[in-house]
PDB file of N, CA and C in Angstrom:
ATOM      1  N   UNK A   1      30.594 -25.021 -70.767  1.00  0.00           N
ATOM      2  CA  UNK A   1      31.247 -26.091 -70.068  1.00  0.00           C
ATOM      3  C   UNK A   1      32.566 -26.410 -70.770  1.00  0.00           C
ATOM      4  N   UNK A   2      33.616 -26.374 -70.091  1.00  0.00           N
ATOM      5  CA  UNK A   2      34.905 -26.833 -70.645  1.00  0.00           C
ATOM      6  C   UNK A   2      34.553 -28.188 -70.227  1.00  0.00           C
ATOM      7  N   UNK A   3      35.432 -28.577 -72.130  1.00  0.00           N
ATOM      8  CA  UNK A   3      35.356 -30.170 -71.592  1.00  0.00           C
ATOM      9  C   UNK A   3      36.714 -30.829 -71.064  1.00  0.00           C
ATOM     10  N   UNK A   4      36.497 -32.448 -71.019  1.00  0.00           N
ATOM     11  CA  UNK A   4      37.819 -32.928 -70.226  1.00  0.00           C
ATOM     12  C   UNK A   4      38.556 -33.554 -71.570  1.00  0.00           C
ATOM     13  N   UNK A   5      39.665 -34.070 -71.226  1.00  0.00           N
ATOM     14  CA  UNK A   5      40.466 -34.314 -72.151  1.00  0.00           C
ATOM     15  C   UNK A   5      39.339 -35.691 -73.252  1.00  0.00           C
ATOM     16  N   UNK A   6      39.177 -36.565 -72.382  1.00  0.00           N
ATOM     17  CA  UNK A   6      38.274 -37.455 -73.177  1.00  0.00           C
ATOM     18  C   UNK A   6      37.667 -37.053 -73.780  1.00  0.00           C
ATOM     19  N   UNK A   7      36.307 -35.748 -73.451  1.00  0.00           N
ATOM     20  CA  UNK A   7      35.554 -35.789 -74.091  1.00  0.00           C
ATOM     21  C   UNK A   7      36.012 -34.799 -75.224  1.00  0.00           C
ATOM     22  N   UNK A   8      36.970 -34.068 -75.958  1.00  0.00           N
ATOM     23  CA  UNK A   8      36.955 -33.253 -76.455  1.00  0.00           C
ATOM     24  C   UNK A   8      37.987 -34.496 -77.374  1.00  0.00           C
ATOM     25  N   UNK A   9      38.915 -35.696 -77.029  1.00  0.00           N
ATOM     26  CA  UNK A   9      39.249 -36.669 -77.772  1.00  0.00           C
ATOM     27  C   UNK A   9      38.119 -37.374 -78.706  1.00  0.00           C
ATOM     28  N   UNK A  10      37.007 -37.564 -77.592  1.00  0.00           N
ATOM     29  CA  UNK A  10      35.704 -38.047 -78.558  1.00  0.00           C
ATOM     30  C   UNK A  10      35.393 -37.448 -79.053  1.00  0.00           C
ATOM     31  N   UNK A  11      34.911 -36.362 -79.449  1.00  0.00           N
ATOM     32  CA  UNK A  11      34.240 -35.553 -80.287  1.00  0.00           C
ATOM     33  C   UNK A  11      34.911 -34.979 -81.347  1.00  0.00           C
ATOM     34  N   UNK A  12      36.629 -35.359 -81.241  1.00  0.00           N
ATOM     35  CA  UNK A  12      37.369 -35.334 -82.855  1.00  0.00           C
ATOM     36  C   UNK A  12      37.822 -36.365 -83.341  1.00  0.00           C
ATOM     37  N   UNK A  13      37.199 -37.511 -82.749  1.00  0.00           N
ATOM     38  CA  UNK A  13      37.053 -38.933 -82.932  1.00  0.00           C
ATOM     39  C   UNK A  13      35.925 -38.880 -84.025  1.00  0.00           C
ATOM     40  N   UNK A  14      34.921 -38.454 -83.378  1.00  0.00           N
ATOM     41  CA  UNK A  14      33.638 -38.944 -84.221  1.00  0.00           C
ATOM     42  C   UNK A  14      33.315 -38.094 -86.006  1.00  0.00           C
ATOM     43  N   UNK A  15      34.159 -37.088 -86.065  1.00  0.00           N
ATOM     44  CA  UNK A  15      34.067 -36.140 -87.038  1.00  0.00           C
ATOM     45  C   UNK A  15      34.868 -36.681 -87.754  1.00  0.00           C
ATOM     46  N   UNK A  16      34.978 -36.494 -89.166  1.00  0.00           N
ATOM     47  CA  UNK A  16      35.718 -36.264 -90.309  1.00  0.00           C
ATOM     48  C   UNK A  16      36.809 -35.227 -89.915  1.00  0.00           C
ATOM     49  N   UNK A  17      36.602 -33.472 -90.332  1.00  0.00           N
ATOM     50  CA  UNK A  17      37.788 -32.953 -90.354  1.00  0.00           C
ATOM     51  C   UNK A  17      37.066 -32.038 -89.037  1.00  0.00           C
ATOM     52  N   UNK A  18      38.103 -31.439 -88.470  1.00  0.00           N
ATOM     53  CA  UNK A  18      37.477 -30.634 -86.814  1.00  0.00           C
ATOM     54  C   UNK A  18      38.106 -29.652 -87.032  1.00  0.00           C
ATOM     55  N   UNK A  19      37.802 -27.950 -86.451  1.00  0.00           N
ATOM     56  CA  UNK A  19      38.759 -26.882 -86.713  1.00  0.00           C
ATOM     57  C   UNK A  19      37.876 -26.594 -84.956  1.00  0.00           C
ATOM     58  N   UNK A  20      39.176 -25.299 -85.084  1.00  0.00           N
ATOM     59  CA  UNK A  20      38.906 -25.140 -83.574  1.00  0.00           C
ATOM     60  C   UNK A  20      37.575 -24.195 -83.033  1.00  0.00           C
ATOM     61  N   UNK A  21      37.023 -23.737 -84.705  1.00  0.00           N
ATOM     62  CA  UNK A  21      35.363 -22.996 -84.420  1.00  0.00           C
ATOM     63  C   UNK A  21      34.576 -24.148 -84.397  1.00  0.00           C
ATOM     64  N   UNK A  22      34.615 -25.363 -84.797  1.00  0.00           N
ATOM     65  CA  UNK A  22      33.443 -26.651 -84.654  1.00  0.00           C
ATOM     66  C   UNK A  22      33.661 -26.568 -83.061  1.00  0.00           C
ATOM     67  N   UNK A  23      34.700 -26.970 -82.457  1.00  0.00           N
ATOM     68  CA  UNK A  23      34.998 -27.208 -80.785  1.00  0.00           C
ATOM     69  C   UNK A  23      34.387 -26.412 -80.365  1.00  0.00           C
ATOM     70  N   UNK A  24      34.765 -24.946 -80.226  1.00  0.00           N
ATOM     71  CA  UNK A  24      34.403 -23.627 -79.195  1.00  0.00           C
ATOM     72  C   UNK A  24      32.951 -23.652 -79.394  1.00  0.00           C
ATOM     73  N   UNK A  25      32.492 -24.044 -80.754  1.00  0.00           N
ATOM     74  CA  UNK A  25      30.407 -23.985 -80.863  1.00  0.00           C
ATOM     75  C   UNK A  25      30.207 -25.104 -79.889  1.00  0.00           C
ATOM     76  N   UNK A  26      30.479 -26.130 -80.520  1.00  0.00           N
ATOM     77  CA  UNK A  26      30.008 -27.820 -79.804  1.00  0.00           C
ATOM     78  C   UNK A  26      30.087 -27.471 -78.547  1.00  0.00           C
ATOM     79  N   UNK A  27      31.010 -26.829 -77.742  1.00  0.00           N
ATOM     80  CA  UNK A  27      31.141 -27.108 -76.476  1.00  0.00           C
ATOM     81  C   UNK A  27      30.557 -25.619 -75.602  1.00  0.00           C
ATOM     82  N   UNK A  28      30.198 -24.534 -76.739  1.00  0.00           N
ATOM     83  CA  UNK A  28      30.196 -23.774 -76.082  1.00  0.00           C
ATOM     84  C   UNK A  28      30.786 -22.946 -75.512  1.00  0.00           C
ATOM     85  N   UNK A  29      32.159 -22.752 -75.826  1.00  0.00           N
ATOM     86  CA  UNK A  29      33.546 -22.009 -75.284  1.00  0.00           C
ATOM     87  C   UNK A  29      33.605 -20.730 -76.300  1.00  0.00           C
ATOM     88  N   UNK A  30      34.786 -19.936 -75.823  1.00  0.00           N
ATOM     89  CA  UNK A  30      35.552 -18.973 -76.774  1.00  0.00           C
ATOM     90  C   UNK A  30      36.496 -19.686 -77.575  1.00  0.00           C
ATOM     91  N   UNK A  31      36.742 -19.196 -78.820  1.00  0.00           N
ATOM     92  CA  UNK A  31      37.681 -20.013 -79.918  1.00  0.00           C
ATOM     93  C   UNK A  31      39.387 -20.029 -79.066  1.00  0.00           C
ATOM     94  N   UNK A  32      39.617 -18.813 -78.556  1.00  0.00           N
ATOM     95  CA  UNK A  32      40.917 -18.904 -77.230  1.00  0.00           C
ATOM     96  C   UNK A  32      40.836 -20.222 -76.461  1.00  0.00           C
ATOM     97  N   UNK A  33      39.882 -20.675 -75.797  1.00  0.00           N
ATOM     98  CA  UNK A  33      39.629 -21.508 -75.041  1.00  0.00           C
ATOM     99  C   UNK A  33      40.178 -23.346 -75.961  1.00  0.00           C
ATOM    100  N   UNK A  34      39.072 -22.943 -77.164  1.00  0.00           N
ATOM    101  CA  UNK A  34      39.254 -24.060 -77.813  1.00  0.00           C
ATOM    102  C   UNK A  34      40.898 -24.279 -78.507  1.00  0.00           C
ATOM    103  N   UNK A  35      41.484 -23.291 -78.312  1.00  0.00           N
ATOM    104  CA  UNK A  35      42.951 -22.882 -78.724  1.00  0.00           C
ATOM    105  C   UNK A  35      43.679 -23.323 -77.823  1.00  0.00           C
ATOM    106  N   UNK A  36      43.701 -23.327 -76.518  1.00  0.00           N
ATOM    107  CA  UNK A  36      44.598 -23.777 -75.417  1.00  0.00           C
ATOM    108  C   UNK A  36      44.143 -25.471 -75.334  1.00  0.00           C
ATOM    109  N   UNK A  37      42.917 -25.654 -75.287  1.00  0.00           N
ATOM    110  CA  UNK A  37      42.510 -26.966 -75.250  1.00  0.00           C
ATOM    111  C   UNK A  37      43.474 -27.869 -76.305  1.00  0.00           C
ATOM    112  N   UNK A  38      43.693 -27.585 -77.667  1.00  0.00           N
ATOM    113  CA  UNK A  38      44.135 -28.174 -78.946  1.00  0.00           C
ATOM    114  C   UNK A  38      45.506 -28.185 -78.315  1.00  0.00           C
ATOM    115  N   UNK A  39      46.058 -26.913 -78.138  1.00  0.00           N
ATOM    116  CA  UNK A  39      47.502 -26.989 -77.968  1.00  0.00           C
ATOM    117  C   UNK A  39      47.992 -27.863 -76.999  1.00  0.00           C
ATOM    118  N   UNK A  40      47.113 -28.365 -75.538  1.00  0.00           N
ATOM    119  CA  UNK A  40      47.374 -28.972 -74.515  1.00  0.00           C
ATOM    120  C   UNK A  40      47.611 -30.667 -75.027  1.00  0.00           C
ATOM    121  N   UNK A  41      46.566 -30.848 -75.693  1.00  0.00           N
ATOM    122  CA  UNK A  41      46.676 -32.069 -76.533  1.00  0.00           C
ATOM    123  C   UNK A  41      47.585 -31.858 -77.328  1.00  0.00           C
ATOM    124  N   UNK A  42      48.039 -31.040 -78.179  1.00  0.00           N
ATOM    125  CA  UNK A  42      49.473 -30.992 -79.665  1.00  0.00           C
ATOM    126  C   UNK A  42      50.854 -31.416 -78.367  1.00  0.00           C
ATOM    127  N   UNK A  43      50.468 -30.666 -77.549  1.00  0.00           N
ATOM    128  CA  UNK A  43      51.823 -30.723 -76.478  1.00  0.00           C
ATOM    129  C   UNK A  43      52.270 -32.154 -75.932  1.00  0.00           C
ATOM    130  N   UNK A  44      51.076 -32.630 -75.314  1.00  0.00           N
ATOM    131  CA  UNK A  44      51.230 -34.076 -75.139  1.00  0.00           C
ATOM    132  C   UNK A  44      51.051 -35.218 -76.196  1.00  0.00           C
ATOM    133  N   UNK A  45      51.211 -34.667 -77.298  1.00  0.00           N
ATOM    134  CA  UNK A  45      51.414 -35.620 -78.795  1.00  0.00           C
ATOM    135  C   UNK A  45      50.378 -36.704 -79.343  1.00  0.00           C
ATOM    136  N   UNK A  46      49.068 -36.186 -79.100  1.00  0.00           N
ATOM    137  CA  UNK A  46      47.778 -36.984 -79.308  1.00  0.00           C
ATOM    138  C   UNK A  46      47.338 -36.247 -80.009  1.00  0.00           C
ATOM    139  N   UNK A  47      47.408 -35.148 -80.717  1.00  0.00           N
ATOM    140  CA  UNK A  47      46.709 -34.688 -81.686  1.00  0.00           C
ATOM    141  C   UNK A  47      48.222 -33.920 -82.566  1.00  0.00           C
ATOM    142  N   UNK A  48      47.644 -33.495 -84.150  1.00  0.00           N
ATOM    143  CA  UNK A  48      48.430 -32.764 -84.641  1.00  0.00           C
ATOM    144  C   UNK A  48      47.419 -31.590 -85.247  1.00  0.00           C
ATOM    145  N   UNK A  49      47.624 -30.521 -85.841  1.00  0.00           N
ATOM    146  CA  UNK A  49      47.251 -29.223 -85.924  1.00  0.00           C
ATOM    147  C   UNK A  49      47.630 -28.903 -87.392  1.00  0.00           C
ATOM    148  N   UNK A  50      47.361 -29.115 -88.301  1.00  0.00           N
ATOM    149  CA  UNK A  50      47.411 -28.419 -89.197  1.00  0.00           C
ATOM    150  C   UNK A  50      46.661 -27.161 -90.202  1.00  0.00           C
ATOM    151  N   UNK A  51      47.520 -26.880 -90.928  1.00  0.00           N
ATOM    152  CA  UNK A  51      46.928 -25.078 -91.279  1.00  0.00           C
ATOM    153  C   UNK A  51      46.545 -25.231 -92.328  1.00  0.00           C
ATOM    154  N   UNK A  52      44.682 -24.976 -93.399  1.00  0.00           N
ATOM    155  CA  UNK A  52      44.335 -25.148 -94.024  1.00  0.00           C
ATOM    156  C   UNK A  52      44.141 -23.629 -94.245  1.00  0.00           C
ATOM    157  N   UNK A  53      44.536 -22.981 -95.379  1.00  0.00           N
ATOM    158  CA  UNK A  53      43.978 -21.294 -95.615  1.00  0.00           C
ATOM    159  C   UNK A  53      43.822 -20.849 -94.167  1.00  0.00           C
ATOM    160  N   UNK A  54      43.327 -20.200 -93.927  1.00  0.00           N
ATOM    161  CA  UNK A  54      42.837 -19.521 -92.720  1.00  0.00           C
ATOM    162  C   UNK A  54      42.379 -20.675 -91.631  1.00  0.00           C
ATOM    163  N   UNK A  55      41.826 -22.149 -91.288  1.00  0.00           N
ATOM    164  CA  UNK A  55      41.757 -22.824 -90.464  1.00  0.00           C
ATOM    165  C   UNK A  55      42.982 -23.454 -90.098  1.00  0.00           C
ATOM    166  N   UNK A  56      42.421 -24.072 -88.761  1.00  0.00           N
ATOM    167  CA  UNK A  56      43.584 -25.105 -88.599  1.00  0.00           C
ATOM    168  C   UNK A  56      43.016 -25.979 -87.955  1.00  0.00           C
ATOM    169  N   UNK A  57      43.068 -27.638 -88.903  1.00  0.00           N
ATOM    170  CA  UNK A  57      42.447 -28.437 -88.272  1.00  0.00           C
ATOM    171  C   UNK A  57      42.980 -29.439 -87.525  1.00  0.00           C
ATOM    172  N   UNK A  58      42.493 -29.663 -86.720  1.00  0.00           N
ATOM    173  CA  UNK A  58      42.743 -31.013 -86.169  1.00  0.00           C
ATOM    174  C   UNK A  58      42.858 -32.168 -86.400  1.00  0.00           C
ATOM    175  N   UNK A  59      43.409 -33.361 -86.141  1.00  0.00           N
ATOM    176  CA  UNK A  59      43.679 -34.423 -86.622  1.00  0.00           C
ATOM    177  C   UNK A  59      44.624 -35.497 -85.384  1.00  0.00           C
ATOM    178  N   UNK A  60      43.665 -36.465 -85.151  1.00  0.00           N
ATOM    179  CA  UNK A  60      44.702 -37.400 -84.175  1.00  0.00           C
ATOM    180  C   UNK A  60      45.442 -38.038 -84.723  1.00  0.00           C
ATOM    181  N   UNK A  61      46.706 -38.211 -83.759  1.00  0.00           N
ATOM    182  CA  UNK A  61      47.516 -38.815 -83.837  1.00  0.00           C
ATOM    183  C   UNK A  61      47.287 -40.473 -84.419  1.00  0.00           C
ATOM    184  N   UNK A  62      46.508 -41.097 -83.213  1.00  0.00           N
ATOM    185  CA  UNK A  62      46.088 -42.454 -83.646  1.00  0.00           C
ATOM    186  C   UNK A  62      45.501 -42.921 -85.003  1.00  0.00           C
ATOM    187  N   UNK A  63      44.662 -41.974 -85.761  1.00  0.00           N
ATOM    188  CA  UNK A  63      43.812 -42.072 -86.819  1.00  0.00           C
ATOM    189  C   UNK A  63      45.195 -41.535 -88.051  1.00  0.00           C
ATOM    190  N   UNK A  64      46.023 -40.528 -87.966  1.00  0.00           N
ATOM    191  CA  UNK A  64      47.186 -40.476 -88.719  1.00  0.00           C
ATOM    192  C   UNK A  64      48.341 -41.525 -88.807  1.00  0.00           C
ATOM    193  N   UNK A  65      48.224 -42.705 -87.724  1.00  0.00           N
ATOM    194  CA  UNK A  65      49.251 -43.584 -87.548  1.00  0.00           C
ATOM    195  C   UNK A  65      48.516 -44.930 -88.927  1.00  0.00           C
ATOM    196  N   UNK A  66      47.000 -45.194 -88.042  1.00  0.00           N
ATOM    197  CA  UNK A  66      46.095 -46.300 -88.736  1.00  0.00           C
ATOM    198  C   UNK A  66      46.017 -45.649 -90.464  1.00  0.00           C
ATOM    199  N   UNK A  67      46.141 -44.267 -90.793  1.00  0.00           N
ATOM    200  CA  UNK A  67      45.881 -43.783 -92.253  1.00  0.00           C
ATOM    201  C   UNK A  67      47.345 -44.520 -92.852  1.00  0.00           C
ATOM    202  N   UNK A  68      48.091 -44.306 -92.515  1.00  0.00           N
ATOM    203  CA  UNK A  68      49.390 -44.461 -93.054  1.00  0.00           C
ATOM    204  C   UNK A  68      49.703 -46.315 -93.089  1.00  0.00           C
ATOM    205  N   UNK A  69      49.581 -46.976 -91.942  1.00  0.00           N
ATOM    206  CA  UNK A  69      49.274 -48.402 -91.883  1.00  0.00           C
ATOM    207  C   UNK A  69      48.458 -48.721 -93.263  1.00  0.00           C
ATOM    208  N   UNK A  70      47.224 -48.311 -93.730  1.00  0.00           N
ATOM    209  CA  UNK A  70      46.150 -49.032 -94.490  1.00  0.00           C
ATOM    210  C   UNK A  70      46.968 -48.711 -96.123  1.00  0.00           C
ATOM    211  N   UNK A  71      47.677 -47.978 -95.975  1.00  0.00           N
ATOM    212  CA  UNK A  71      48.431 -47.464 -97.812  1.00  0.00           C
ATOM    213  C   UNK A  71      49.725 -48.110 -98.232  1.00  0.00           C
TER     214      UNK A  71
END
C-alpha cells in the first residue's frame, strides 16, 4: 500500500531517526518508491534529507524549526 502524504508525515513524526529502508518495510513498498515519496515531500519543503554514511535520513522540517527554538 502506498501511503498518503499524512500518513507517511505520521510515521516520521512518531520515530526518532527514519531512513528510507524503515519507510519501504513499514509500508511495504520498494526502497525506489520510498525514494520518490521523500523527495515529493523534500520538494514541497516539509521534510529535509540528510546523508549519514551510506543512509539518508529523514528529518522534518517542523521538528528542525522547534530543535533550534529550544537551544
Amino acid at each position: 500500500m502506498i501511503p498518503s502524504e499524512k500518513e507517511l508525515i505520521e510515521f516520521i513524526e512518531k520515530r526518532e531517526l527514519v531512513n528510507l529502508t524503515m519507510i519501504a518495510k513499514f509500508f511495504d513498498i520498494q526502497n525506489a518508491t520510498a525514494s520518490d515519496l521523500i523527495n515529493d515531500l523534500a520538494s514541497k519543503k516539509l521534510v529535509e534529507i540528510k546523508k549519514i554514511g551510506g543512509s539518508k535520513i529523514v528529518l522534518l522540517k517542523k521538528r528542525l524549526l522547534n530543535d533550534k527554538g529550544a537551544s
